[in-house]
N, C-alpha and C. Protein backbone atom coordinates (compact mmCIF):
# COMPACT_ATOMS: atom_id res chain seq x y z
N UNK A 1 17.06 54.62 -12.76
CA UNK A 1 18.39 54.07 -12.95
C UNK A 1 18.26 52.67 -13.54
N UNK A 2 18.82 52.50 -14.85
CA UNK A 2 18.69 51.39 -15.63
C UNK A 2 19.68 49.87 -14.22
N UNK A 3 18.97 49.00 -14.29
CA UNK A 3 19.87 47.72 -13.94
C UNK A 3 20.44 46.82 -15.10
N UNK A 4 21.60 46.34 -14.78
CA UNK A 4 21.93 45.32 -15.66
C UNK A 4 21.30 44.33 -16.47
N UNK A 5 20.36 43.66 -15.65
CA UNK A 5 19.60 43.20 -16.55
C UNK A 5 18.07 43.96 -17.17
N UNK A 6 18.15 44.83 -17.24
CA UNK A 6 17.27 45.78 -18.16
C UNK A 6 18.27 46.26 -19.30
N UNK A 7 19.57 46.97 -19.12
CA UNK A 7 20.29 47.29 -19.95
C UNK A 7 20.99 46.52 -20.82
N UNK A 8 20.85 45.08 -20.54
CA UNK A 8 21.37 43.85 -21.32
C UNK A 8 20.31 43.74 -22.45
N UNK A 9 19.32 43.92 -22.48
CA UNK A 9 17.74 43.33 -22.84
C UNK A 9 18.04 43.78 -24.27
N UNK A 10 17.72 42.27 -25.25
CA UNK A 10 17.50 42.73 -26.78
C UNK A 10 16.22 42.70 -27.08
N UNK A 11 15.70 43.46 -27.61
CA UNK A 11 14.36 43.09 -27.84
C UNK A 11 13.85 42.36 -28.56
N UNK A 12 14.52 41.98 -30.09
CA UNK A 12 14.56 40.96 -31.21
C UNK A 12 14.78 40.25 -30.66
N UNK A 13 16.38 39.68 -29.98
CA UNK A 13 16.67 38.24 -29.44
C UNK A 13 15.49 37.49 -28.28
N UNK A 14 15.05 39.03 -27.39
CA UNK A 14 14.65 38.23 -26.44
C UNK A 14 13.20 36.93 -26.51
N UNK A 15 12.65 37.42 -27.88
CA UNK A 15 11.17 36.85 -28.48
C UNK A 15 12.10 35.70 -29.12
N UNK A 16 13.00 35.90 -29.80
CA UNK A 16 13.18 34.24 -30.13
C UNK A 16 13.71 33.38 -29.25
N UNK A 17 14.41 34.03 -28.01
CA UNK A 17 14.85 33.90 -26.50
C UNK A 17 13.76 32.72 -25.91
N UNK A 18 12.10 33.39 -26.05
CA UNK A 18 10.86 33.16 -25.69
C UNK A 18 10.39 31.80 -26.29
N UNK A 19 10.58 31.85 -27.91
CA UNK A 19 9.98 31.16 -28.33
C UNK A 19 10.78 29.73 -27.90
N UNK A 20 11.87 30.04 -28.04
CA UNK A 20 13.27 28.49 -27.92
C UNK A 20 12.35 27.82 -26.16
N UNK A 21 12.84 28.71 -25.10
CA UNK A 21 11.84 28.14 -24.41
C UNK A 21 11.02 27.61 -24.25
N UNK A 22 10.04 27.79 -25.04
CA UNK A 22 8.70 27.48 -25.42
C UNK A 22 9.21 25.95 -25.74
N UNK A 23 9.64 25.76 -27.09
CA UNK A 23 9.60 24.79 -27.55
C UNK A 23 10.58 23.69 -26.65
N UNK A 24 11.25 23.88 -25.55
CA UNK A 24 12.08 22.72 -25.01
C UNK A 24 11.20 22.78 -23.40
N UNK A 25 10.00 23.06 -23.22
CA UNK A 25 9.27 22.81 -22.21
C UNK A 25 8.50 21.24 -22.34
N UNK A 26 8.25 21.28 -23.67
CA UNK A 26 7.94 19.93 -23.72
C UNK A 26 8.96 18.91 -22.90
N UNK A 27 10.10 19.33 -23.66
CA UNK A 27 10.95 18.14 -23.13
C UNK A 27 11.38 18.04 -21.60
N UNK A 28 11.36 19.18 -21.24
CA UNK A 28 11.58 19.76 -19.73
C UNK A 28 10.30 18.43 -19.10
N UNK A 29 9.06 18.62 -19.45
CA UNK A 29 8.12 17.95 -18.85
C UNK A 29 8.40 16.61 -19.06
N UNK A 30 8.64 16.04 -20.27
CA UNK A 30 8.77 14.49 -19.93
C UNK A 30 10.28 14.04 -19.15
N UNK A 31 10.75 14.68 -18.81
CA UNK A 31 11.89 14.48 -18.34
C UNK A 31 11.45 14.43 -16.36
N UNK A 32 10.75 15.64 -16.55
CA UNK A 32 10.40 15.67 -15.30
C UNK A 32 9.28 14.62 -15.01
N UNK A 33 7.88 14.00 -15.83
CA UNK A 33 7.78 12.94 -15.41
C UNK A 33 8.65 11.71 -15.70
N UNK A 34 9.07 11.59 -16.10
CA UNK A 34 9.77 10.60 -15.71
C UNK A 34 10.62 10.21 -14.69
N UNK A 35 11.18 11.52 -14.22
CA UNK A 35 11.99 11.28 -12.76
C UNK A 35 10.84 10.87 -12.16
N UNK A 36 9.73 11.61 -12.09
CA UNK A 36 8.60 11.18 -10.88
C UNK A 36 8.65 9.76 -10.57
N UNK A 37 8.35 9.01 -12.40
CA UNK A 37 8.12 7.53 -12.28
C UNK A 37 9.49 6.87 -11.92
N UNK A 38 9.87 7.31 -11.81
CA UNK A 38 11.40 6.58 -11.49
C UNK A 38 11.64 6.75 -10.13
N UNK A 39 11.15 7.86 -8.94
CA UNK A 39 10.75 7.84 -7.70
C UNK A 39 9.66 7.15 -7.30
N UNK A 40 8.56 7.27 -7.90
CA UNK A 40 7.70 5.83 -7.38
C UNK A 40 7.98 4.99 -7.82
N UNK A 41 8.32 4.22 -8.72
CA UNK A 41 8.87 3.19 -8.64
C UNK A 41 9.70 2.34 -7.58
N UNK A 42 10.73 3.32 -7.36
CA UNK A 42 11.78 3.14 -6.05
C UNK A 42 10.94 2.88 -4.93
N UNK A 43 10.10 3.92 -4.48
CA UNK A 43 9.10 4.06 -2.77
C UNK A 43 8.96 2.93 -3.28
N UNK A 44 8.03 2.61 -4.58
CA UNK A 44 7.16 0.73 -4.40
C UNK A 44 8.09 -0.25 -4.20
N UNK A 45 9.17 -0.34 -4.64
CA UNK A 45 9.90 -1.42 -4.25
C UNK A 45 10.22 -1.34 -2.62
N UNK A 46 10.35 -0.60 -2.11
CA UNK A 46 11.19 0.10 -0.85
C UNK A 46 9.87 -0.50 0.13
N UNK A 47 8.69 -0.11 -0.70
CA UNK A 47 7.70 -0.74 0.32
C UNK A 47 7.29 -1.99 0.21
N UNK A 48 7.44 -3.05 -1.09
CA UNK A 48 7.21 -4.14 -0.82
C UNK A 48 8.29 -4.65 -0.80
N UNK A 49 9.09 -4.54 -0.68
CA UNK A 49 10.52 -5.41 0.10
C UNK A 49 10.25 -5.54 1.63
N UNK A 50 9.14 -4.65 2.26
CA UNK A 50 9.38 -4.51 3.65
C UNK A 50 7.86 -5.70 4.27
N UNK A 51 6.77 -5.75 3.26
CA UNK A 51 5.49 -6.26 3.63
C UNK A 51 5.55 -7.52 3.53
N UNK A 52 4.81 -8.41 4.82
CA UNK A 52 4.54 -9.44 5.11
C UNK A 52 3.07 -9.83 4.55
N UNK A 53 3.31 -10.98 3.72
CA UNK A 53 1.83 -11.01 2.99
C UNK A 53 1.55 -12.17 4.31
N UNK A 54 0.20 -12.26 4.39
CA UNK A 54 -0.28 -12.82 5.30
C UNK A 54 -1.73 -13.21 4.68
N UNK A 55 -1.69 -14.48 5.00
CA UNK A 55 -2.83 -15.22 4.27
C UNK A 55 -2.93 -16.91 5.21
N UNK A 56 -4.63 -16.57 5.17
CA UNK A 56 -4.93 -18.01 6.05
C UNK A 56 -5.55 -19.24 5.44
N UNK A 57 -5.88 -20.28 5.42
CA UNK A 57 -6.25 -21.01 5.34
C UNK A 57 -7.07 -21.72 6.20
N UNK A 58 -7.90 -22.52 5.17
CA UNK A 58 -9.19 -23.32 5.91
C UNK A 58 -8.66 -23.98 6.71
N UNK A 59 -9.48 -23.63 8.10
CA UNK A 59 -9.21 -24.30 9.64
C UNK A 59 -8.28 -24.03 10.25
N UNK A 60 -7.12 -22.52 10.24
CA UNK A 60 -6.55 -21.56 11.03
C UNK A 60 -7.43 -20.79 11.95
N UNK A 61 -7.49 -20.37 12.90
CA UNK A 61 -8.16 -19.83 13.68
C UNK A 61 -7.34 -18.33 14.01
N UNK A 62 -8.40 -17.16 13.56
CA UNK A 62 -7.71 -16.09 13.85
C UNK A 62 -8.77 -15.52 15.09
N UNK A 63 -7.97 -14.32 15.33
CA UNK A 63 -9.04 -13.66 15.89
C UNK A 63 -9.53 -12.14 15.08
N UNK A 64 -10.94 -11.71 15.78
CA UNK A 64 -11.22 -10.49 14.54
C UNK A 64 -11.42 -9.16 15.47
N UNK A 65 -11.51 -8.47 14.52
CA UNK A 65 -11.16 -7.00 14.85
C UNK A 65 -12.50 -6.58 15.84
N UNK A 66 -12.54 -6.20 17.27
CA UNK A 66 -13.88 -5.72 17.91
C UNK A 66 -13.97 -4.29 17.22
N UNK A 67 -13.35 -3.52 16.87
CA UNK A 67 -13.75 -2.23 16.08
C UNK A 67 -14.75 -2.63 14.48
N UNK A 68 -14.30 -3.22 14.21
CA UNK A 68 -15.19 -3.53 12.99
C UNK A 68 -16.65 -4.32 13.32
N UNK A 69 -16.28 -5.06 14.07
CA UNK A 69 -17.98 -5.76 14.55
C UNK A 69 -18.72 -5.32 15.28
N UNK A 70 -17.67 -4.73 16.38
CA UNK A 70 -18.59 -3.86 17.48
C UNK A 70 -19.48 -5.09 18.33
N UNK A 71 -19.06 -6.51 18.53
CA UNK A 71 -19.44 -7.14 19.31
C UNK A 71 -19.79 -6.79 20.81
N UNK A 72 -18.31 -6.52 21.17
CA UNK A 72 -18.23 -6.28 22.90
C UNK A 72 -18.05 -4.66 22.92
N UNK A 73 -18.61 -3.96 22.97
CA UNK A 73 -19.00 -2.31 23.72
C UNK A 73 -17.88 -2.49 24.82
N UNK A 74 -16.79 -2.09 24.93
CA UNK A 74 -15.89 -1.82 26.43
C UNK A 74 -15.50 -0.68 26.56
N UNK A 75 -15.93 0.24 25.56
CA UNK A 75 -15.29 1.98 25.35
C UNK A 75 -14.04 1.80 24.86
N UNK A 76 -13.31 2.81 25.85
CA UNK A 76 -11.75 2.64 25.76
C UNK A 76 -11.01 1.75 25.96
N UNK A 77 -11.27 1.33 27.23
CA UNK A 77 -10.52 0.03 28.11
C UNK A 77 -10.65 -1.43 27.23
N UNK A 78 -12.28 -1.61 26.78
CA UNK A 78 -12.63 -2.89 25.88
C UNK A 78 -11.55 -3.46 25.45
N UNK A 79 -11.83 -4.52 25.00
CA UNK A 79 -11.21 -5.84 24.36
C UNK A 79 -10.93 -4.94 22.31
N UNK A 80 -9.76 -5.02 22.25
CA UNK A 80 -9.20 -4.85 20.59
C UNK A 80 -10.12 -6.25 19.52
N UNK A 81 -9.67 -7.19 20.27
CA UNK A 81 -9.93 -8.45 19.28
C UNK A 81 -10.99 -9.38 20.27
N UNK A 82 -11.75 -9.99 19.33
CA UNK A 82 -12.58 -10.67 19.55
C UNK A 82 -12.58 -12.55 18.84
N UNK A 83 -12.63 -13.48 19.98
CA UNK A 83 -12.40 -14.54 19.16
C UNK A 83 -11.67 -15.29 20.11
N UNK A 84 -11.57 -16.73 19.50
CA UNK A 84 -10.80 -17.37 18.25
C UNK A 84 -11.70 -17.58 17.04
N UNK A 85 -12.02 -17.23 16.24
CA UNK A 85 -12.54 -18.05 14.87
C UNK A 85 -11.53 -19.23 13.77
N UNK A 86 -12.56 -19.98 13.49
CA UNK A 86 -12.26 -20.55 12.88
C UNK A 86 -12.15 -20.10 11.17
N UNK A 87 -11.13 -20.04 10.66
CA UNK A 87 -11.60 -19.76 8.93
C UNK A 87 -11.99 -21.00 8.51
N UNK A 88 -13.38 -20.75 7.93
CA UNK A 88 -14.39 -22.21 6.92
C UNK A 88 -13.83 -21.48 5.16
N UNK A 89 -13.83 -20.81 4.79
CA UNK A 89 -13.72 -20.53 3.45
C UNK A 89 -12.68 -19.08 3.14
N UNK A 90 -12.14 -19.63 2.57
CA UNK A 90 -11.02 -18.28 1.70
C UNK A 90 -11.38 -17.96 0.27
N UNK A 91 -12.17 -17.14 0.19
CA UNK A 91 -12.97 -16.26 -0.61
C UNK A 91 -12.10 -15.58 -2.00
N UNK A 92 -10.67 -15.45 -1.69
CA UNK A 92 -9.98 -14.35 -3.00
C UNK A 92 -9.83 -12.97 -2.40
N UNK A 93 -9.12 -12.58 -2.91
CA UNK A 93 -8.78 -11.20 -2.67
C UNK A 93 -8.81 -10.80 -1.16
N UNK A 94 -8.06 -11.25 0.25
CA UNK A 94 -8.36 -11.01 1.33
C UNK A 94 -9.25 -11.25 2.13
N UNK A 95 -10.57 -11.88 1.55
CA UNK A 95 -11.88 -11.69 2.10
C UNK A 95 -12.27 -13.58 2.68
N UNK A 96 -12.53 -13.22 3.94
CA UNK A 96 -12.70 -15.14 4.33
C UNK A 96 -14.25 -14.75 5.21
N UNK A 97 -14.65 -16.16 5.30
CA UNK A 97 -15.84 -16.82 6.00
C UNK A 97 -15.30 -17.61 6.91
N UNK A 98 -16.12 -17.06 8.61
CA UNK A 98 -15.76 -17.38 9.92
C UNK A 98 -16.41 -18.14 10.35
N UNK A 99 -16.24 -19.18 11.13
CA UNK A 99 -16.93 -19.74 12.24
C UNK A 99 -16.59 -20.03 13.47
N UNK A 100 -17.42 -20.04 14.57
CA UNK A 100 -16.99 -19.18 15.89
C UNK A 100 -16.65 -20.92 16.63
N UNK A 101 -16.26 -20.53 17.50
CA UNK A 101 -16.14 -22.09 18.63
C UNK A 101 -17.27 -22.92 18.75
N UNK A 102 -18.16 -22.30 18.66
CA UNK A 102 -19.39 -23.12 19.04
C UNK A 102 -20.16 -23.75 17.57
N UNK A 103 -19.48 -23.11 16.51
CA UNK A 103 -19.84 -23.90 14.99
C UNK A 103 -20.94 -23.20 14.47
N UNK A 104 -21.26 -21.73 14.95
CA UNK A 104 -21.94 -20.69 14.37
C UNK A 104 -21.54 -20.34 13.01
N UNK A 105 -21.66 -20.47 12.00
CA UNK A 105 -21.19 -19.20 10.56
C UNK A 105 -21.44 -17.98 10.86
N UNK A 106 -20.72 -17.31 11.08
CA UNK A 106 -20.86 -15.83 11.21
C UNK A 106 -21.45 -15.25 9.91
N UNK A 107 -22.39 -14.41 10.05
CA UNK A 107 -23.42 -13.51 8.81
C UNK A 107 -22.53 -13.13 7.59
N UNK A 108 -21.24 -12.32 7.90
CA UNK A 108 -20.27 -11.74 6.67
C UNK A 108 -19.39 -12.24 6.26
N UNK A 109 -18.62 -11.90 5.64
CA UNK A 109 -17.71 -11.90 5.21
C UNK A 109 -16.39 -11.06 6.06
N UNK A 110 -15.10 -11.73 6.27
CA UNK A 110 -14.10 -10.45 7.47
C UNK A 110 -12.95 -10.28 5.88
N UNK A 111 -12.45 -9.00 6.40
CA UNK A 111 -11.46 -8.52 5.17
C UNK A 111 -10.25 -9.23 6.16
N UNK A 112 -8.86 -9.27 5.58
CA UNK A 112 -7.44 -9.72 6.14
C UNK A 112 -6.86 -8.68 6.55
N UNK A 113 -7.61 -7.67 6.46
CA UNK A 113 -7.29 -5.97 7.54
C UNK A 113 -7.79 -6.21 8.84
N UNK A 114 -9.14 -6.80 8.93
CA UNK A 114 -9.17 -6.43 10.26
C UNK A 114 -8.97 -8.70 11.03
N UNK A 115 -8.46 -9.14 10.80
CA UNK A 115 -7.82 -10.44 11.13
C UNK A 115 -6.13 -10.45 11.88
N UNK A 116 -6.40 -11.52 12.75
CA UNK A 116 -4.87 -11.74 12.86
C UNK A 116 -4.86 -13.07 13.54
N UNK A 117 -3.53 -13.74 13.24
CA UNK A 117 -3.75 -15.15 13.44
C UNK A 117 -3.65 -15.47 14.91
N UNK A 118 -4.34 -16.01 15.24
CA UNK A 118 -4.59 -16.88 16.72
C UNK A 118 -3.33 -17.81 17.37
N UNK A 119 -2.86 -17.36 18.09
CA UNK A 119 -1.51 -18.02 18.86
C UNK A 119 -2.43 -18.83 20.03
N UNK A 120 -1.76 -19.95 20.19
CA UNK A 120 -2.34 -20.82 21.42
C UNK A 120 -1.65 -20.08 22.77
């Protein structure tokens, strides 16, 4: 039993039907990226409207991340942060040089991921 759309079907039209398609897929695609970029765009604004840049300076005292140094071993219960440090140098791009209370230089370098500033 024929269906409607089988019994509609040209067979000439439907190949140039094919080809027209063909040729407006291009445009289909830049259309569709471009919405994309026009949705990220939006998220990026959406997300830096919301971020607190945070940046220290020589002779702020933060404290640093015990997951990254692995100073104090406490397991679960342990201490998160370790410190007060002193920042001696601000390096660029996030990255500072510590020194501890007692006027040690600490060996590395700490990223501004694992930092946070020291409240009295």
């Amino acid at each position: 039993m024929p269906t409607y759309r089988t019994a509609i079907v040209d067979a000439v039209h439907n190949d140039e039907e094919l080809l027209l398609n063909l040729d407006l897929l291009e445009e289909r695609r830049k259309r569709a990226a471009f919405r994309e970029a026009k949705a990220k765009l939006k998220m990026t604004r959406y997300y830096n409207a919301r971020v607190c840049g945070i940046t220290f300076r020589p002779g702020d005292f933060v404290y640093g991340s015990n997951d990254t140094s692995h100073a104090v071993d406490g397991g679960k219960l342990g201490p998160k942060w370790e410190g007060p440090y002193e920042v001696t140098e601000a390096l660029g791009d996030g990255a500072y040089k510590l020194r501890s209370t007692d006027g040690t230089v600490l060996p590395r370098m700490w990223n501004i991921t694992n930092l946070k500033k020291w409240h009295e």
